[in-house]
PDB file of N, CA and C in Angstrom:
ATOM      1  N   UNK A   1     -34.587 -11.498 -20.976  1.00  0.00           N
ATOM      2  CA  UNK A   1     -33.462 -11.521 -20.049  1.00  0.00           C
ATOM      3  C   UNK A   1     -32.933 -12.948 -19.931  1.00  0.00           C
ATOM      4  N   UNK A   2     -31.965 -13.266 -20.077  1.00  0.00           N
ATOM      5  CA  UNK A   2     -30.938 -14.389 -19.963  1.00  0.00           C
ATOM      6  C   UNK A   2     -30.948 -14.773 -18.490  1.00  0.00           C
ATOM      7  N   UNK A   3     -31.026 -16.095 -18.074  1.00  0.00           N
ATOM      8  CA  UNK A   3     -31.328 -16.346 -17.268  1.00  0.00           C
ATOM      9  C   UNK A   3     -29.898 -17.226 -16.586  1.00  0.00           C
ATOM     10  N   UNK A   4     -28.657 -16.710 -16.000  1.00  0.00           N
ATOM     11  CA  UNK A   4     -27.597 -17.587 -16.024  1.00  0.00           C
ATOM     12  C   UNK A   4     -28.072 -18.286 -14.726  1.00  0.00           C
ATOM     13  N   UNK A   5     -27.055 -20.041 -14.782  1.00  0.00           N
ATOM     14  CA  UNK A   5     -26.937 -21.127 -13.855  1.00  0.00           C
ATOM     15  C   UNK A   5     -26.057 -21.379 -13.337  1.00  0.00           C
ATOM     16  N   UNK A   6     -24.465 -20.662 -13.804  1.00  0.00           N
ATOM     17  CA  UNK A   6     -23.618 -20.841 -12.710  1.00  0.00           C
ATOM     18  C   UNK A   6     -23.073 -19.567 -12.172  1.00  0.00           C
ATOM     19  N   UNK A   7     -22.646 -19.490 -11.417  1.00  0.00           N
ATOM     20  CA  UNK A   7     -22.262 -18.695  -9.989  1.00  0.00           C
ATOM     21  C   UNK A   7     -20.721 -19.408  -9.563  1.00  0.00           C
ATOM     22  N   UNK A   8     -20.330 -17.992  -9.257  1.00  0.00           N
ATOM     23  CA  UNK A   8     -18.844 -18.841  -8.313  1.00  0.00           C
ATOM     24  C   UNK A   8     -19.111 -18.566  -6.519  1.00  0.00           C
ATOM     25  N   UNK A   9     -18.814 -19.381  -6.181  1.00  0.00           N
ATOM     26  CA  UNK A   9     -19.014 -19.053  -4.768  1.00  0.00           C
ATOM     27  C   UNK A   9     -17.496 -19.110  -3.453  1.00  0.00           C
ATOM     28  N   UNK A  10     -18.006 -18.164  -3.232  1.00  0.00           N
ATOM     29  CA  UNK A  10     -16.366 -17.636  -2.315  1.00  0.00           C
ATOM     30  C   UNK A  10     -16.979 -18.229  -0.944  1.00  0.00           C
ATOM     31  N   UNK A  11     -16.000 -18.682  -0.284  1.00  0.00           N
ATOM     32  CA  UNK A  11     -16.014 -19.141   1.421  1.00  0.00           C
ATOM     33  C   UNK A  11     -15.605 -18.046   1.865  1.00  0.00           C
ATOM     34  N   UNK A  12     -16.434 -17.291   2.947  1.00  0.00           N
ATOM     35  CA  UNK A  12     -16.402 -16.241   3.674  1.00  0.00           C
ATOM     36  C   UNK A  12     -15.262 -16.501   5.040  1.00  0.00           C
ATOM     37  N   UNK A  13     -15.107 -17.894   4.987  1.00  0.00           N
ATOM     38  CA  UNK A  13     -14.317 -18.187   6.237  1.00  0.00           C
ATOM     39  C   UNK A  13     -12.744 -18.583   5.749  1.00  0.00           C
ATOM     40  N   UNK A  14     -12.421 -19.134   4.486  1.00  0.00           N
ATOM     41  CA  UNK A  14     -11.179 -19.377   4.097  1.00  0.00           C
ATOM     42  C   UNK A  14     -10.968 -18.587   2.579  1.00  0.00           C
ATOM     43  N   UNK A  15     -11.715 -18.286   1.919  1.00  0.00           N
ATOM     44  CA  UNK A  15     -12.020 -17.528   0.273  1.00  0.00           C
ATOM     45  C   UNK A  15     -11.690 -17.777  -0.168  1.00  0.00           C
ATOM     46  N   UNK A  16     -11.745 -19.597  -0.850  1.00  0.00           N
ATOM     47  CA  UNK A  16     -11.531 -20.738  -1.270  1.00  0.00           C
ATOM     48  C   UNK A  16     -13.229 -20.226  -2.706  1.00  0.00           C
ATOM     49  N   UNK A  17     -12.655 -20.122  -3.933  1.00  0.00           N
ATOM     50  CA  UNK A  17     -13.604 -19.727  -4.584  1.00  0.00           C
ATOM     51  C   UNK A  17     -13.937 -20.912  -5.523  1.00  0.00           C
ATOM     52  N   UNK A  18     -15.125 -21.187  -6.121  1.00  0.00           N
ATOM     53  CA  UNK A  18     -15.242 -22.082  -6.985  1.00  0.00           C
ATOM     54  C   UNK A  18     -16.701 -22.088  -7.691  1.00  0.00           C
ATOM     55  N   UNK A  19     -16.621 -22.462  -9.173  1.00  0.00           N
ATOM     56  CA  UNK A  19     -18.031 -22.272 -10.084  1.00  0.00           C
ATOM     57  C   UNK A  19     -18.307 -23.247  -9.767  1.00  0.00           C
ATOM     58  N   UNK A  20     -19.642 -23.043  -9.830  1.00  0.00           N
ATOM     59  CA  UNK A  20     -20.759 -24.333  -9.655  1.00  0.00           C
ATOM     60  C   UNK A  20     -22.041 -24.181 -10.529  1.00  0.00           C
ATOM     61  N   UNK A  21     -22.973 -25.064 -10.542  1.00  0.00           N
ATOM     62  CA  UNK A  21     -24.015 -24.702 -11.500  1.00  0.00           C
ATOM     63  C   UNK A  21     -25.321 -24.588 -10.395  1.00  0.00           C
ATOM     64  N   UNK A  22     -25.836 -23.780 -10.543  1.00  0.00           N
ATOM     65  CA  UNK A  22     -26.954 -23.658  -9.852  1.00  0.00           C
ATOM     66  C   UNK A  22     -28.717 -24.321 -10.028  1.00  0.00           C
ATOM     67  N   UNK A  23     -29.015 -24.983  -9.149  1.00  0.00           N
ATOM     68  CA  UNK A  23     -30.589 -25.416  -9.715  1.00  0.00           C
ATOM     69  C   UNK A  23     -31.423 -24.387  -9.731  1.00  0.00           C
ATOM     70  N   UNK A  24     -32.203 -25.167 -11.581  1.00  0.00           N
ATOM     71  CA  UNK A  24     -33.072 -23.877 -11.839  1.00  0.00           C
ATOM     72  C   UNK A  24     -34.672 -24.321 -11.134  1.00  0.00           C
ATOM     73  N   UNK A  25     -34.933 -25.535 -10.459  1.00  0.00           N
ATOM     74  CA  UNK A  25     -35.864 -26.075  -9.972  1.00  0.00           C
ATOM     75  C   UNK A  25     -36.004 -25.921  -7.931  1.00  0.00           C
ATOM     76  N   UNK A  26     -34.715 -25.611  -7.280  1.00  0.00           N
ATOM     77  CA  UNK A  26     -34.786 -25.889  -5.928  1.00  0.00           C
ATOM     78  C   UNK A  26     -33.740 -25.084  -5.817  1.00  0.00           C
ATOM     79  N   UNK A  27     -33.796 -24.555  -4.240  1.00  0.00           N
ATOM     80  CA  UNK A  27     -32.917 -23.807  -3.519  1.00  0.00           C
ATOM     81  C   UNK A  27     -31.630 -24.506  -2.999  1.00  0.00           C
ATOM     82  N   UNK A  28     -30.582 -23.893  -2.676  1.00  0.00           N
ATOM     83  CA  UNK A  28     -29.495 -24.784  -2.060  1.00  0.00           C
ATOM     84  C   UNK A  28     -29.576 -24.279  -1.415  1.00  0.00           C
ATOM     85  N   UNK A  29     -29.795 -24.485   0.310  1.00  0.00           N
ATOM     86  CA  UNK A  29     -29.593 -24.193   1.201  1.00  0.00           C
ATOM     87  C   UNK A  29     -27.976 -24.571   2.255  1.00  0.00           C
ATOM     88  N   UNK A  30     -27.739 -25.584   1.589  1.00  0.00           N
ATOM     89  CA  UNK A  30     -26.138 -25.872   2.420  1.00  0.00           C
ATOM     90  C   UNK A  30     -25.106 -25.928   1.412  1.00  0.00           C
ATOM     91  N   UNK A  31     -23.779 -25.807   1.656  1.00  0.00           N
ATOM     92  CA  UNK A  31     -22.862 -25.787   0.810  1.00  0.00           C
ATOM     93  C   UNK A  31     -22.221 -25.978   1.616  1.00  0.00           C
ATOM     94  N   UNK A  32     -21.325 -27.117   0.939  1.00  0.00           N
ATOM     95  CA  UNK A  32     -19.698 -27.298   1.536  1.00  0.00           C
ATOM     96  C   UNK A  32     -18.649 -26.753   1.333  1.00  0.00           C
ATOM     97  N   UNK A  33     -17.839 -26.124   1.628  1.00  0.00           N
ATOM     98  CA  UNK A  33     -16.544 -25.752   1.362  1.00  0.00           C
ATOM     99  C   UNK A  33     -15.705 -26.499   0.776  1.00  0.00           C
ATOM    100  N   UNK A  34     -15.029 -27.590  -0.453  1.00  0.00           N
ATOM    101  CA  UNK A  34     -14.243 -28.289  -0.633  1.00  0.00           C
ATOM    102  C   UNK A  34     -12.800 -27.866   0.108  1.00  0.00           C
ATOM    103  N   UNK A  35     -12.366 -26.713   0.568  1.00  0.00           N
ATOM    104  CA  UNK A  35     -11.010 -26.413   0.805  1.00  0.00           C
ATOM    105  C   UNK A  35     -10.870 -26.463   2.436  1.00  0.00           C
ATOM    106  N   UNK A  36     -11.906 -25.701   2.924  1.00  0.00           N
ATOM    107  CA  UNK A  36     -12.207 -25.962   4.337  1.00  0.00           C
ATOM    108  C   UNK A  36     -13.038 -26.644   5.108  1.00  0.00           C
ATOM    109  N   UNK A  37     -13.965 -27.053   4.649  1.00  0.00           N
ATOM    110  CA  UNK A  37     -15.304 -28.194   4.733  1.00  0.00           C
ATOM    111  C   UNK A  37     -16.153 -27.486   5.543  1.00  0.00           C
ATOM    112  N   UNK A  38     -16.014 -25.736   5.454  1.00  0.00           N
ATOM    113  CA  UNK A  38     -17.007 -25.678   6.321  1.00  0.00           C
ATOM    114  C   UNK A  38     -18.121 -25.375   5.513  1.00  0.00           C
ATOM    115  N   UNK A  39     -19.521 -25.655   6.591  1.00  0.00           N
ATOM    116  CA  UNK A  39     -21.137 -25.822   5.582  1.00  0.00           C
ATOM    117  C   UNK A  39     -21.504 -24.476   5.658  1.00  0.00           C
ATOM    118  N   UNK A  40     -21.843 -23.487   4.440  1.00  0.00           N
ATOM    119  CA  UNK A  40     -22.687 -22.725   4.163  1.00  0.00           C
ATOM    120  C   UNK A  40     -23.839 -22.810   4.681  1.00  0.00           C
ATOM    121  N   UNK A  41     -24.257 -21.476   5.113  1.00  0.00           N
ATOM    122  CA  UNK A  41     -26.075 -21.344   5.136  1.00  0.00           C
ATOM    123  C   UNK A  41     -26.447 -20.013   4.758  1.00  0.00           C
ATOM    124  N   UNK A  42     -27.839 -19.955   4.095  1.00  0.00           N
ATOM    125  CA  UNK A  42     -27.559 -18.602   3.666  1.00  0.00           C
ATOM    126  C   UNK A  42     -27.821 -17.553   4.551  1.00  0.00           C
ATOM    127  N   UNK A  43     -27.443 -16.414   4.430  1.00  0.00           N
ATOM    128  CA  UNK A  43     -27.497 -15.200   5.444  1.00  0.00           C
ATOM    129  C   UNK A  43     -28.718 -14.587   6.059  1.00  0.00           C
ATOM    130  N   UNK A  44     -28.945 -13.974   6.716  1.00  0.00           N
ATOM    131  CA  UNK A  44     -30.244 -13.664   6.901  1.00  0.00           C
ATOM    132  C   UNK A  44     -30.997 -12.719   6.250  1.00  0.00           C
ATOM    133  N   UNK A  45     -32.246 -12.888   5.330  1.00  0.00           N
ATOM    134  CA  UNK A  45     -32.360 -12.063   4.767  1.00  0.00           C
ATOM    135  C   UNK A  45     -32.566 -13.176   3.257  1.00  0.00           C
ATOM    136  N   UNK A  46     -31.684 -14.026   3.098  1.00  0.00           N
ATOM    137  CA  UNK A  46     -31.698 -14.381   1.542  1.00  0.00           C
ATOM    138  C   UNK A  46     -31.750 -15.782   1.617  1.00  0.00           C
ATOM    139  N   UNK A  47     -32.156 -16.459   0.490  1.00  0.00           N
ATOM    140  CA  UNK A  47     -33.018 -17.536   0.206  1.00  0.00           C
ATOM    141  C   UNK A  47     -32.211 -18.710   0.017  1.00  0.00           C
ATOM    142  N   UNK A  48     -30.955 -18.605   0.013  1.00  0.00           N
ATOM    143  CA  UNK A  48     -29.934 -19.836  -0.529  1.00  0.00           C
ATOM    144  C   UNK A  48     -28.817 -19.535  -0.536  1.00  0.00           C
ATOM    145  N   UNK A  49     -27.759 -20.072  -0.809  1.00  0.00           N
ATOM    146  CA  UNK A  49     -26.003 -19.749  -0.714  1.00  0.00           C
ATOM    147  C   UNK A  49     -25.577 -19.073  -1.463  1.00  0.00           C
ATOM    148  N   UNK A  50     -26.388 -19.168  -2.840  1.00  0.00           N
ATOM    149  CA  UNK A  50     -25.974 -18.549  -4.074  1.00  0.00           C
ATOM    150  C   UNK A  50     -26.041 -16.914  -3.802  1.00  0.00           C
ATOM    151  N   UNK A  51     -27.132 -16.897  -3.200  1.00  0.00           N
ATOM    152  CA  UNK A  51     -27.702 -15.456  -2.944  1.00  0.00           C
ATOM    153  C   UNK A  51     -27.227 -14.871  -2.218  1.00  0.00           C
ATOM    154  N   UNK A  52     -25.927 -15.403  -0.857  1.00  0.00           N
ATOM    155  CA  UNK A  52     -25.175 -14.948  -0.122  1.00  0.00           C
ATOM    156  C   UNK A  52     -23.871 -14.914  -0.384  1.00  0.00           C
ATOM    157  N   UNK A  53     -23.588 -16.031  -1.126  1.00  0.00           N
ATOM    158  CA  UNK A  53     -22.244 -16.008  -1.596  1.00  0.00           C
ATOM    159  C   UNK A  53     -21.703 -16.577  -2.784  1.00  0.00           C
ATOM    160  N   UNK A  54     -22.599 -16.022  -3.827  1.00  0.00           N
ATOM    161  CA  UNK A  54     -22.383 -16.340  -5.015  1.00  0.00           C
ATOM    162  C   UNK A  54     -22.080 -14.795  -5.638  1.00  0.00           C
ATOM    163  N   UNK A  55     -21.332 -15.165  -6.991  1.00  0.00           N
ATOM    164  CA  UNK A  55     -21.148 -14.458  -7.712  1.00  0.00           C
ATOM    165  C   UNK A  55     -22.694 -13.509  -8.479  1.00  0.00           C
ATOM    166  N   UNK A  56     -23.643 -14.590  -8.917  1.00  0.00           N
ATOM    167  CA  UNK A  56     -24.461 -14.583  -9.694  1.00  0.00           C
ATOM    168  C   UNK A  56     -25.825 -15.106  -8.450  1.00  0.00           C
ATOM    169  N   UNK A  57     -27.196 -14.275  -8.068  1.00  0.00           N
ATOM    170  CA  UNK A  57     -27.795 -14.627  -7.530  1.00  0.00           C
ATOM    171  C   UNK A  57     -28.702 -16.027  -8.286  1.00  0.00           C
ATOM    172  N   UNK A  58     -29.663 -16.703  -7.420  1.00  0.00           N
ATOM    173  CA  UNK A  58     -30.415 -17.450  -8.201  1.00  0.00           C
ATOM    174  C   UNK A  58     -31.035 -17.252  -9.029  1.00  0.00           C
ATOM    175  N   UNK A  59     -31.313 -17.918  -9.774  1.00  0.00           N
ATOM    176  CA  UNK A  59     -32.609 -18.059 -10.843  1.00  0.00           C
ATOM    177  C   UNK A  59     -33.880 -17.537 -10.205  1.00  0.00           C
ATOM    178  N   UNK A  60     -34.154 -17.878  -9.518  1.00  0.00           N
ATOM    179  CA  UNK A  60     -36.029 -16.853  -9.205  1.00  0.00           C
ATOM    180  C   UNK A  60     -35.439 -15.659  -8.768  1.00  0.00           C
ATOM    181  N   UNK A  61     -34.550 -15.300  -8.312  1.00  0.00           N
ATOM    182  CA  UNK A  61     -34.361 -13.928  -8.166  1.00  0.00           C
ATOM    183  C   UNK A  61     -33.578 -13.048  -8.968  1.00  0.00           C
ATOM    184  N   UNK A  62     -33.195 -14.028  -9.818  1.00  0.00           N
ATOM    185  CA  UNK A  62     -33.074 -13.118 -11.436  1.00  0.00           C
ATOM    186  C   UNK A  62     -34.006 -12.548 -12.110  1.00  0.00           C
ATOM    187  N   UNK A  63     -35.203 -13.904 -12.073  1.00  0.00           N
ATOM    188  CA  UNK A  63     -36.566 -13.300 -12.933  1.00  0.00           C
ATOM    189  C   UNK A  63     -37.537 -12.432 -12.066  1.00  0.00           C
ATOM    190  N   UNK A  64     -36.924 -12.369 -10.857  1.00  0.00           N
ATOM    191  CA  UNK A  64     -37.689 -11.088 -10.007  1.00  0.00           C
ATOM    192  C   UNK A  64     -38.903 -11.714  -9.647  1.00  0.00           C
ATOM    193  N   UNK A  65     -38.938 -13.372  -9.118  1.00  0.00           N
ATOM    194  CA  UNK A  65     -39.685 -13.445  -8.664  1.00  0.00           C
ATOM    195  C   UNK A  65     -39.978 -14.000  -7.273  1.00  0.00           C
ATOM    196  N   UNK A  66     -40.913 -14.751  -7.090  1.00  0.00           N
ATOM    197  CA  UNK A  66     -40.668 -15.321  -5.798  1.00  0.00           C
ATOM    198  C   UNK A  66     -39.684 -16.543  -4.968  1.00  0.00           C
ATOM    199  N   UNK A  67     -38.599 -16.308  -4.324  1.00  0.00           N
ATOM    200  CA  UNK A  67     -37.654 -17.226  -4.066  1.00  0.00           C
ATOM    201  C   UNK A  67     -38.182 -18.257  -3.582  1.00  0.00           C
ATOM    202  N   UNK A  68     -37.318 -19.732  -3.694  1.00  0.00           N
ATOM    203  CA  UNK A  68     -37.524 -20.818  -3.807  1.00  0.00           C
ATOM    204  C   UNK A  68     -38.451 -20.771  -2.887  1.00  0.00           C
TER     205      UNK A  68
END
């Protein structure tokens, strides 16, 4: 299984979308909005931003394993 690193991530508050590359070593827990500046956190329930508002979840939870 192919393991992808970038993700686009949509702002839930303005839906200002944009690719980014994701770490295959650590979680992102905050994200900025470049369009609205507001900071991401991830939702409840999931491990990082990617995983809430990414296109493409993270890397450990691609390989089905344990999140960051």
């Amino acid at each position: 299984m192919e393991i992808l690193t970038a993700s686009t991530i949509t702002c839930p508050e303005c839906g200002y979308s944009k690719e980014e590359e994701m770490p295959t070593n650590a979680c992102k827990y905050f994200y900025e909005c470049e369009n609205c500046h507001t900071v991401l956190k991830p939702q409840p329930g999931d491990c990082c931003v990617f995983c809430s508002y990414g296109s493409v979840k993270c890397p450990p939870i691609q390989q089905h394993s344990s999140c960051c």
